[in-house]
Protein backbone atom coordinates (compact mmCIF):
# COMPACT_ATOMS: atom_id res chain seq x y z
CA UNK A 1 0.00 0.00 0.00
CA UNK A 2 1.26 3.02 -0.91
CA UNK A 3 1.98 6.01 1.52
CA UNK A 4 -1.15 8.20 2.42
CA UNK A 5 -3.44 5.82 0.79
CA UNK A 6 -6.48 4.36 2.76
CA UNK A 7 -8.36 0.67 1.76
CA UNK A 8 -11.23 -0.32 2.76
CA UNK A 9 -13.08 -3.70 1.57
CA UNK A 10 -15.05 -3.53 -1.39
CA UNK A 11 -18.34 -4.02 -0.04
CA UNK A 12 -17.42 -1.39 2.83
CA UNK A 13 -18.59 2.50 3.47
CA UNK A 14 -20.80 4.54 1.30
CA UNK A 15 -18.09 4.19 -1.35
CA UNK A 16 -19.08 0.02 -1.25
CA UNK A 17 -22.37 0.44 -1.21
CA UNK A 18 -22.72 2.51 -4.28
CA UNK A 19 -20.02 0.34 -6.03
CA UNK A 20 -21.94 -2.92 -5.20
CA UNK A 21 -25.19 -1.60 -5.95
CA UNK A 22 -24.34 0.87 -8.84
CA UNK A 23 -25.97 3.50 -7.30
CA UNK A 24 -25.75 7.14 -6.58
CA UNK A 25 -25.76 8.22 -3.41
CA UNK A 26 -26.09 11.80 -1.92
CA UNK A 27 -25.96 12.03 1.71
CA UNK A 28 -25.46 15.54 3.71
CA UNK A 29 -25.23 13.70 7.39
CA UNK A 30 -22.19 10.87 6.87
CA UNK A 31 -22.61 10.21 10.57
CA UNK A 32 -26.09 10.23 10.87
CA UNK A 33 -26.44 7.34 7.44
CA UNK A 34 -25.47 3.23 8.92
CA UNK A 35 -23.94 2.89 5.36
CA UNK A 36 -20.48 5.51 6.80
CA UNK A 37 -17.56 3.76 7.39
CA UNK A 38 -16.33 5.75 10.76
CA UNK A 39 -12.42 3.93 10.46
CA UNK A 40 -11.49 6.01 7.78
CA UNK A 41 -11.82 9.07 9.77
CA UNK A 42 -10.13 7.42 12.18
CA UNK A 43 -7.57 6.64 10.31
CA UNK A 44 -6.79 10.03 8.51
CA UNK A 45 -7.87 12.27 11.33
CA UNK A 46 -10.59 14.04 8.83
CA UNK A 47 -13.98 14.55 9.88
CA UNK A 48 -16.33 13.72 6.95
CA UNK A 49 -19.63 15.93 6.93
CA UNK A 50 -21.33 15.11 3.47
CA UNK A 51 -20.79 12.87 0.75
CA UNK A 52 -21.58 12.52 -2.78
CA UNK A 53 -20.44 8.95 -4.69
CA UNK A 54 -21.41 8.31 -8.48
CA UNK A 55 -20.82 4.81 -9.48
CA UNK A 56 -18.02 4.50 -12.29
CA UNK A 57 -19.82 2.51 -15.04
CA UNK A 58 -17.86 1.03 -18.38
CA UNK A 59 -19.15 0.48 -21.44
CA UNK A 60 -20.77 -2.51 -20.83
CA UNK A 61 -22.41 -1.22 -17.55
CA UNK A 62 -20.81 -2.90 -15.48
CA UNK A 63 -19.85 -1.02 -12.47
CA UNK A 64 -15.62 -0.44 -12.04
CA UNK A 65 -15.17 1.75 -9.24
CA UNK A 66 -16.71 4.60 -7.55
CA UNK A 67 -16.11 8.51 -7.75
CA UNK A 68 -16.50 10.44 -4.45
CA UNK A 69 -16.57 13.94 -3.23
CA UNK A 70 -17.08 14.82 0.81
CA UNK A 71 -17.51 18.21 2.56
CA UNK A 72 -19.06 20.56 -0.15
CA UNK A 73 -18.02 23.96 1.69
CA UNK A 74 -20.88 26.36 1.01
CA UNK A 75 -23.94 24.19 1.71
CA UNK A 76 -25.39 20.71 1.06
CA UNK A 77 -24.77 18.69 -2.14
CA UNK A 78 -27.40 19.24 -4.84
CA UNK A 79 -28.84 17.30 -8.31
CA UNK A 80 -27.11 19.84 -9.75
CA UNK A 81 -23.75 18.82 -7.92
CA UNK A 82 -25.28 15.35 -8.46
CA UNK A 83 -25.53 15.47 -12.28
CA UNK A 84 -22.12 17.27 -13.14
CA UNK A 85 -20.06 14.20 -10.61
CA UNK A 86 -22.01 12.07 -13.02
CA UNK A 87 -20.68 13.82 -15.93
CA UNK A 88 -17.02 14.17 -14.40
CA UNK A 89 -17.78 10.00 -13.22
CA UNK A 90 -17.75 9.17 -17.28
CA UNK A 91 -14.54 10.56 -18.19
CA UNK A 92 -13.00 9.34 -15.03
CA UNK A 93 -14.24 5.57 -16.23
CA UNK A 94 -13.06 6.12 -20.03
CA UNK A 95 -9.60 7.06 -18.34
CA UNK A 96 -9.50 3.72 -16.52
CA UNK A 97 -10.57 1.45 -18.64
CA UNK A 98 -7.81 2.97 -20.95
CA UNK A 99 -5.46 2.88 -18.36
CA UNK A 100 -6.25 -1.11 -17.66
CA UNK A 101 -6.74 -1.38 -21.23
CA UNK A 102 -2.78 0.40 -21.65
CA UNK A 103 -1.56 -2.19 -18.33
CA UNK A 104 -3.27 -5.52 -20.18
CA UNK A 105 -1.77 -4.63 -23.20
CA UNK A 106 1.90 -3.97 -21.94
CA UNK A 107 1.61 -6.98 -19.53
CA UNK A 108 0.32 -8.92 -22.60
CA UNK A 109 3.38 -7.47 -24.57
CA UNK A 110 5.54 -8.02 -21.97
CA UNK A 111 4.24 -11.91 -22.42
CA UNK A 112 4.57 -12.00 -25.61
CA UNK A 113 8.15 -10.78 -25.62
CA UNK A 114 9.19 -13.61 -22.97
CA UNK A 115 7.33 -16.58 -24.91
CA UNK A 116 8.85 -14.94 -28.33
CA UNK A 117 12.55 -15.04 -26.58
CA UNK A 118 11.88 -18.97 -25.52
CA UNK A 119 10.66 -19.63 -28.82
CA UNK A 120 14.01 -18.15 -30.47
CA UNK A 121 16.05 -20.02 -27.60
CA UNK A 122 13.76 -23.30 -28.60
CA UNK A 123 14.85 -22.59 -32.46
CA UNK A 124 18.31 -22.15 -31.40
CA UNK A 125 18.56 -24.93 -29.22
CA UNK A 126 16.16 -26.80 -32.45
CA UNK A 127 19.28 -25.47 -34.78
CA UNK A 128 21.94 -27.22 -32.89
CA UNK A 129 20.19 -30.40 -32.20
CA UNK A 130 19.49 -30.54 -35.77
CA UNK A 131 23.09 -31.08 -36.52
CA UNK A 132 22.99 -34.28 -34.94
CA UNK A 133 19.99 -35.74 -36.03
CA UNK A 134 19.23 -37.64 -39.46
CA UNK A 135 17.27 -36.21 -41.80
CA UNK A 136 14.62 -38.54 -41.25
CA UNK A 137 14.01 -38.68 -37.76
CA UNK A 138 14.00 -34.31 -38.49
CA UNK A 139 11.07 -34.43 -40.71
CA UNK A 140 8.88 -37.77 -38.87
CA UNK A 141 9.32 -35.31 -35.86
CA UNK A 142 8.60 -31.94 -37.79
CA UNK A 143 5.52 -33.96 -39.25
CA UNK A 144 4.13 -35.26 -35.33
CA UNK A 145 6.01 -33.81 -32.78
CA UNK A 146 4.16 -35.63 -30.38
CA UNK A 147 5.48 -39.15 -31.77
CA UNK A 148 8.47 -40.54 -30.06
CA UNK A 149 7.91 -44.20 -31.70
CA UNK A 150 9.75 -44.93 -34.77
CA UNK A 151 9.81 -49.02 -34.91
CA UNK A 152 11.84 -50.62 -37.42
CA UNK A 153 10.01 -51.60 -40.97
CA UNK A 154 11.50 -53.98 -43.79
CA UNK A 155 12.65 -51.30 -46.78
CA UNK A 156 15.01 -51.74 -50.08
CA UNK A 157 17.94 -49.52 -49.48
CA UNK A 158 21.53 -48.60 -51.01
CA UNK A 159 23.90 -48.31 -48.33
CA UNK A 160 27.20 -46.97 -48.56
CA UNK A 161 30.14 -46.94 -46.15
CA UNK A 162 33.48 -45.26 -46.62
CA UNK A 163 36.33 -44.13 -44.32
CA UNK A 164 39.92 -42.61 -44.64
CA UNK A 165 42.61 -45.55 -45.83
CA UNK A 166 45.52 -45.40 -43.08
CA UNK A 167 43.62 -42.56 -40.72
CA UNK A 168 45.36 -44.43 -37.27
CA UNK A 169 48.60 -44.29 -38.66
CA UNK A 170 47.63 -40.42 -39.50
CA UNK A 171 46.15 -39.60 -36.63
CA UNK A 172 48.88 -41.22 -34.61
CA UNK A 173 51.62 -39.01 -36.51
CA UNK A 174 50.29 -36.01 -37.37
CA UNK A 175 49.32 -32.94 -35.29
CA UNK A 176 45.30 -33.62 -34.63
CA UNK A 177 44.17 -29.76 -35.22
CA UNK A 178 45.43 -30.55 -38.81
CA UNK A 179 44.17 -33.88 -38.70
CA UNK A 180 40.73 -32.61 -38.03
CA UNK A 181 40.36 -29.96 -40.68
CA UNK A 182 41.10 -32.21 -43.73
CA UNK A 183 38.19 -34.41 -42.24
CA UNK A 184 36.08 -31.69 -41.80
CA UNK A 185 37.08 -30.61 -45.50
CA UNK A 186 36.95 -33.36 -47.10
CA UNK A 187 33.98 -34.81 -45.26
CA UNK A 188 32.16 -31.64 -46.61
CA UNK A 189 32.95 -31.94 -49.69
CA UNK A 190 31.36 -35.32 -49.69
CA UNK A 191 28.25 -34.11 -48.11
CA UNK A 192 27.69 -32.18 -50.84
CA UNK A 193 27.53 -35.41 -53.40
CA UNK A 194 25.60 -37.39 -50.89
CA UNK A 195 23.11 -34.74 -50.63
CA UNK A 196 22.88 -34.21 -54.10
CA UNK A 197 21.61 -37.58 -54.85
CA UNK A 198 19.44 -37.76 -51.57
CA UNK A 199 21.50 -40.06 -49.61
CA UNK A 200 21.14 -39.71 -45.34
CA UNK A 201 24.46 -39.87 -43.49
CA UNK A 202 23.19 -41.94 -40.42
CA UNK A 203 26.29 -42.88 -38.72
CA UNK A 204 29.60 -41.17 -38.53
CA UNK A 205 33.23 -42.37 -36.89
CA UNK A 206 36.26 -40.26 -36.30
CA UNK A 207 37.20 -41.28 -40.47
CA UNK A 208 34.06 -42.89 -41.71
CA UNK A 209 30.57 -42.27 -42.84
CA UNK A 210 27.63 -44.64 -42.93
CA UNK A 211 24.93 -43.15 -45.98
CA UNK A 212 21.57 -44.69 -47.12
CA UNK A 213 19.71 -44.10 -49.82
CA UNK A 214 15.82 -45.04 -49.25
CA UNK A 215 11.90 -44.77 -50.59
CA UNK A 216 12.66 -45.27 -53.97
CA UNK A 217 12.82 -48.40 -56.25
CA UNK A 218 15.38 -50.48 -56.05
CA UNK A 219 16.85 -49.88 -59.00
CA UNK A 220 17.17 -46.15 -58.24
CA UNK A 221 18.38 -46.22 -55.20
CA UNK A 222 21.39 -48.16 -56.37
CA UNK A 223 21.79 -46.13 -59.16
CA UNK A 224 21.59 -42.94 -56.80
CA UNK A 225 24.16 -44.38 -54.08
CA UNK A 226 26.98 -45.37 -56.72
CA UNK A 227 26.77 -41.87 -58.27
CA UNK A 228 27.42 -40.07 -55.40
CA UNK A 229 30.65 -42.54 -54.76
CA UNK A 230 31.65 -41.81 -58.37
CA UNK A 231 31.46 -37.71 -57.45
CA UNK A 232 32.84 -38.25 -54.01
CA UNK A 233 35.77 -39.75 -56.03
CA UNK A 234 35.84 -36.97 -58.40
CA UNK A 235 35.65 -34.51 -55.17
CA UNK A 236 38.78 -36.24 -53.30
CA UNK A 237 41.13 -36.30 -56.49
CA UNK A 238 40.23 -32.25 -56.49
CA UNK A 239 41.25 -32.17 -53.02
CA UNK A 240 43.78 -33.70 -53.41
CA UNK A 241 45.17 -31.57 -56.05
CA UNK A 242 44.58 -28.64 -54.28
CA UNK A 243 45.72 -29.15 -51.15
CA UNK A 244 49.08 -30.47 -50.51
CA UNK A 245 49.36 -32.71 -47.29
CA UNK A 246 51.88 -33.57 -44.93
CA UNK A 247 50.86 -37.60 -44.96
CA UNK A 248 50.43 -37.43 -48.80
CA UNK A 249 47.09 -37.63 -51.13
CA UNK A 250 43.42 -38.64 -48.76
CA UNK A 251 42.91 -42.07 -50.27
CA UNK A 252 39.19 -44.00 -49.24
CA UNK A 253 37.79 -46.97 -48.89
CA UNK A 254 34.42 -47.25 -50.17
CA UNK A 255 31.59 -49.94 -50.54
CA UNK A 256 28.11 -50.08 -51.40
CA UNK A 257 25.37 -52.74 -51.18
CA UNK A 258 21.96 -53.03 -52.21
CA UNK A 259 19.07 -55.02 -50.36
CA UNK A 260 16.29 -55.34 -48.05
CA UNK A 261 17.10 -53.56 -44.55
CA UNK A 262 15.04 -53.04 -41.27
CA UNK A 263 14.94 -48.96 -41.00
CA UNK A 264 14.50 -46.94 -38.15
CA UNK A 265 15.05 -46.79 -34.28
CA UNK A 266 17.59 -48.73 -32.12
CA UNK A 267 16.70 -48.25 -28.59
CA UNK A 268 19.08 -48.99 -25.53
CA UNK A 269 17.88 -48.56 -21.98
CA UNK A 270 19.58 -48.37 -19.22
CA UNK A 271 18.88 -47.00 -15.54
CA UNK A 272 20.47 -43.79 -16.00
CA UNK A 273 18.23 -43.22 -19.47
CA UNK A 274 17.80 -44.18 -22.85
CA UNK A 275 19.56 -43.52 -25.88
CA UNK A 276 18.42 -43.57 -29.59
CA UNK A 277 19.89 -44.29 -33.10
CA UNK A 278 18.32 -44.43 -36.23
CA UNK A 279 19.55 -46.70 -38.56
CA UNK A 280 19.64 -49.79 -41.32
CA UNK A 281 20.29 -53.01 -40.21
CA UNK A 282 20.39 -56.54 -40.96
CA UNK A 283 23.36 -58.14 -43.63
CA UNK A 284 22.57 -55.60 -46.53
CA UNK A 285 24.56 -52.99 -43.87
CA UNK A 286 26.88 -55.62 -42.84
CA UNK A 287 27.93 -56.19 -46.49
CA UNK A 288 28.39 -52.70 -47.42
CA UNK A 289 30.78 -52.27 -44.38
CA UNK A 290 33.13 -55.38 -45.39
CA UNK A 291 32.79 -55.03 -49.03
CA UNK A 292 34.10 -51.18 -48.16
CA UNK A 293 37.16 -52.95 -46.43
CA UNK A 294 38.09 -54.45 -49.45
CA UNK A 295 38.40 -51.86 -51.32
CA UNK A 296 41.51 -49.31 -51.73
CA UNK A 297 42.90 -46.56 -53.45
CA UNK A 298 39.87 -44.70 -53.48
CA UNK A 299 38.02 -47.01 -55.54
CA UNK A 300 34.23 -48.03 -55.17
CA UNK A 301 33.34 -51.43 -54.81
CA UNK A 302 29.88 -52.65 -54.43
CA UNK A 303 28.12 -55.84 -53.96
CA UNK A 304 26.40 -58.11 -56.91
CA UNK A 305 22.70 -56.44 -56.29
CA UNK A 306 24.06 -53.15 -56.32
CA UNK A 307 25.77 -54.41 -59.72
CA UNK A 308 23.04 -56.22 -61.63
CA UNK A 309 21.20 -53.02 -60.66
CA UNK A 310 23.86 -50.31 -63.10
CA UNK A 311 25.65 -52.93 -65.19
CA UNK A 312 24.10 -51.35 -67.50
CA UNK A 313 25.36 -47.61 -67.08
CA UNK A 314 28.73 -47.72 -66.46
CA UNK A 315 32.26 -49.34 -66.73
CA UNK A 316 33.15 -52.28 -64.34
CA UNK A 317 35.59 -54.67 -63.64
CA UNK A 318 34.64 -58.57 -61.73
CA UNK A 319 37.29 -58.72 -58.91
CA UNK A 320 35.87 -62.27 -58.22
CA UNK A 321 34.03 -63.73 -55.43
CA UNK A 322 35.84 -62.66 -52.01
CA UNK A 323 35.60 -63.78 -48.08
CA UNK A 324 34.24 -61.28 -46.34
CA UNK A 325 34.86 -60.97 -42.18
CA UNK A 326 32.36 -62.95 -40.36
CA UNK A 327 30.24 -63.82 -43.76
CA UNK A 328 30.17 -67.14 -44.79
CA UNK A 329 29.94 -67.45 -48.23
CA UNK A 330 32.38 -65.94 -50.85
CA UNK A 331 30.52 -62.72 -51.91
CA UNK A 332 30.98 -61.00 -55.76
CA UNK A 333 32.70 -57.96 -55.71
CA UNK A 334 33.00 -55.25 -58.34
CA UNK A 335 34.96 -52.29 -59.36
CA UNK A 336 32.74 -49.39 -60.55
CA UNK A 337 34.97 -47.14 -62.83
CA UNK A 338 33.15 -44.89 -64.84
CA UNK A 339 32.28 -41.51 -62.98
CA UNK A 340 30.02 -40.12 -66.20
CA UNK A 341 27.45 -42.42 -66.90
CA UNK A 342 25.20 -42.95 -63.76
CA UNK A 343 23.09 -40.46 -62.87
């Protein structure tokens, strides 16, 4: 409460009463009327003698306050003195229903401001996580937000691994500042090409990217993973012209297999929480991976469904049927060569 300022319960003194009944009152005896609140005098020290209230009404008639005066000097309050307080009382309730309307609106604003600062910290925050995230699981949680389910389904992909040839023994002898920037170079470079062809980087090591290529036909898909190898090729031998390294040219390896997969989320619980991947699995991955092993030299090799897929399209060379780590049968490996005839 503020200093010199008096309060009284709504429903108290003449003041109340004409607020609670929206009614006028004009009384020249305060002492003599049951409807005086006596405290206030007490309170102040003032001795009230008349008192004319006017109910503050706002545009809907509905009653908002109350306008007073007390201790008309010359005489006893009038209907004249009546009828001009009721004039003054309309002004006096335009002014504060602006003034609430003015306080709403800047507490409104005010609310506004805060949830518009959370929602740029959300999209910042949203910006960063984003980074991490596969494309996928981005737009199934753009499209429902409120889904956190994404079970595994049977789908035809393309899969592609490939990772830096000798990385430990560069890692291990180089300075790692320079180590990392011809990743990140590189590795942006190929992003590019897998992009370009609509491939999804799912996994990624300290040398190596996992990429599949999904929802199209089988055909396509193979046809769209083995031209981004062919332009991540073309990409590295740039590189490599243009920037001179200490270890000598970035050489890959680089696999790709074609098949049936089971796509989306990998969950593993434990007490402290859960954690998430999205991913292909099954031996259509597991192929890719060794058949990407295999390979050197920055040259793509891909498995024999990947190949009866773009036989057709480019230039190839059998490099016969080859054990593979932990696969049991001999598997057919090829070398894709031509980097201008799959698109």
């Amino acid at each position: 409460m503020k200093k010199n300022e008096i309060r009284i319960q709504a429903n108290y003194g003449v003041a109340g009463w004409a607020f609670q009944n929206c009614y006028s009152l004009m009384i020249n005896d305060a002492y003599k009327d049951p409807r005086f609140y006596k405290e206030v005098d007490k309170k102040s020290g003032f001795r009230t003698k008349n008192i004319l209230c006017i109910p503050l009404k706002n545009r809907n008639n509905q009653c908002i306050g109350a306008l007073q005066a007390i201790n008309k000097q010359s005489s006893d309050f009038t209907s004249g003195d009546q009828q001009l307080l009721t004039s003054i009382s309309h002004y006096v309730a335009i002014a504060l229903e602006n003034a609430k309307l003015y306080e709403d609106v800047k507490n409104y604003s005010e609310e506004l401001k805060a949830k518009l600062n959370h929602i740029e910290t959300l999209e910042r925050v949203k910006s960063q996580l984003t980074k991490f995230v596969p494309t996928s699981v981005r737009k199934l949680v753009e499209e429902d937000p409120g889904k956190r389910v994404f079970e595994k389904v049977p789908m035809d992909v393309s899969v592609l691994f490939l990772d830096i040839e000798g990385f430990s023994k560069i890692t291990e002898s180089y300075d790692q500042k320079l180590v990392n920037d011809m990743v990140e170079s590189h590795f942006s470079s190929y992003l590019e090409c897998i992009y370009r062809h609509e491939g999804e980087v799912n996994e990624t090591s300290g040398d190596g990217l996992m990429v599949i290529f999904k929802e199209a036909p089988k055909e396509m898909l193979a046809q769209k993973a083995v031209a981004a190898g062919l332009e991540i090729i073309s990409e590295n031998k740039r590189l490599n012209n243009e920037y001179v390294s200490p270890w000598g040219p970035v050489d890959l390896h680089m696999g790709i297999n074609t098949g049936e997969a089971w796509v989306g989320s990998t969950k593993m619980k434990t007490l402290t929480g859960e954690r998430w991947t999205y991913t292909a699995s099954g031996l259509v991955t597991v192929l890719a991976a060794r058949i990407g092993a295999k390979s050197s030299g920055t040259r793509l090799f891909v498995g024999p469904e990947t190949y009866r897929c773009i036989k057709d399209s480019c230039e190839s060379e059998f490099m016969g049927e080859q054990d593979l780590k932990n696969v049991k049968k001999p598997v057919s490996i090829y070398w894709i060569k031509d980097a201008t005839t799959v698109d």
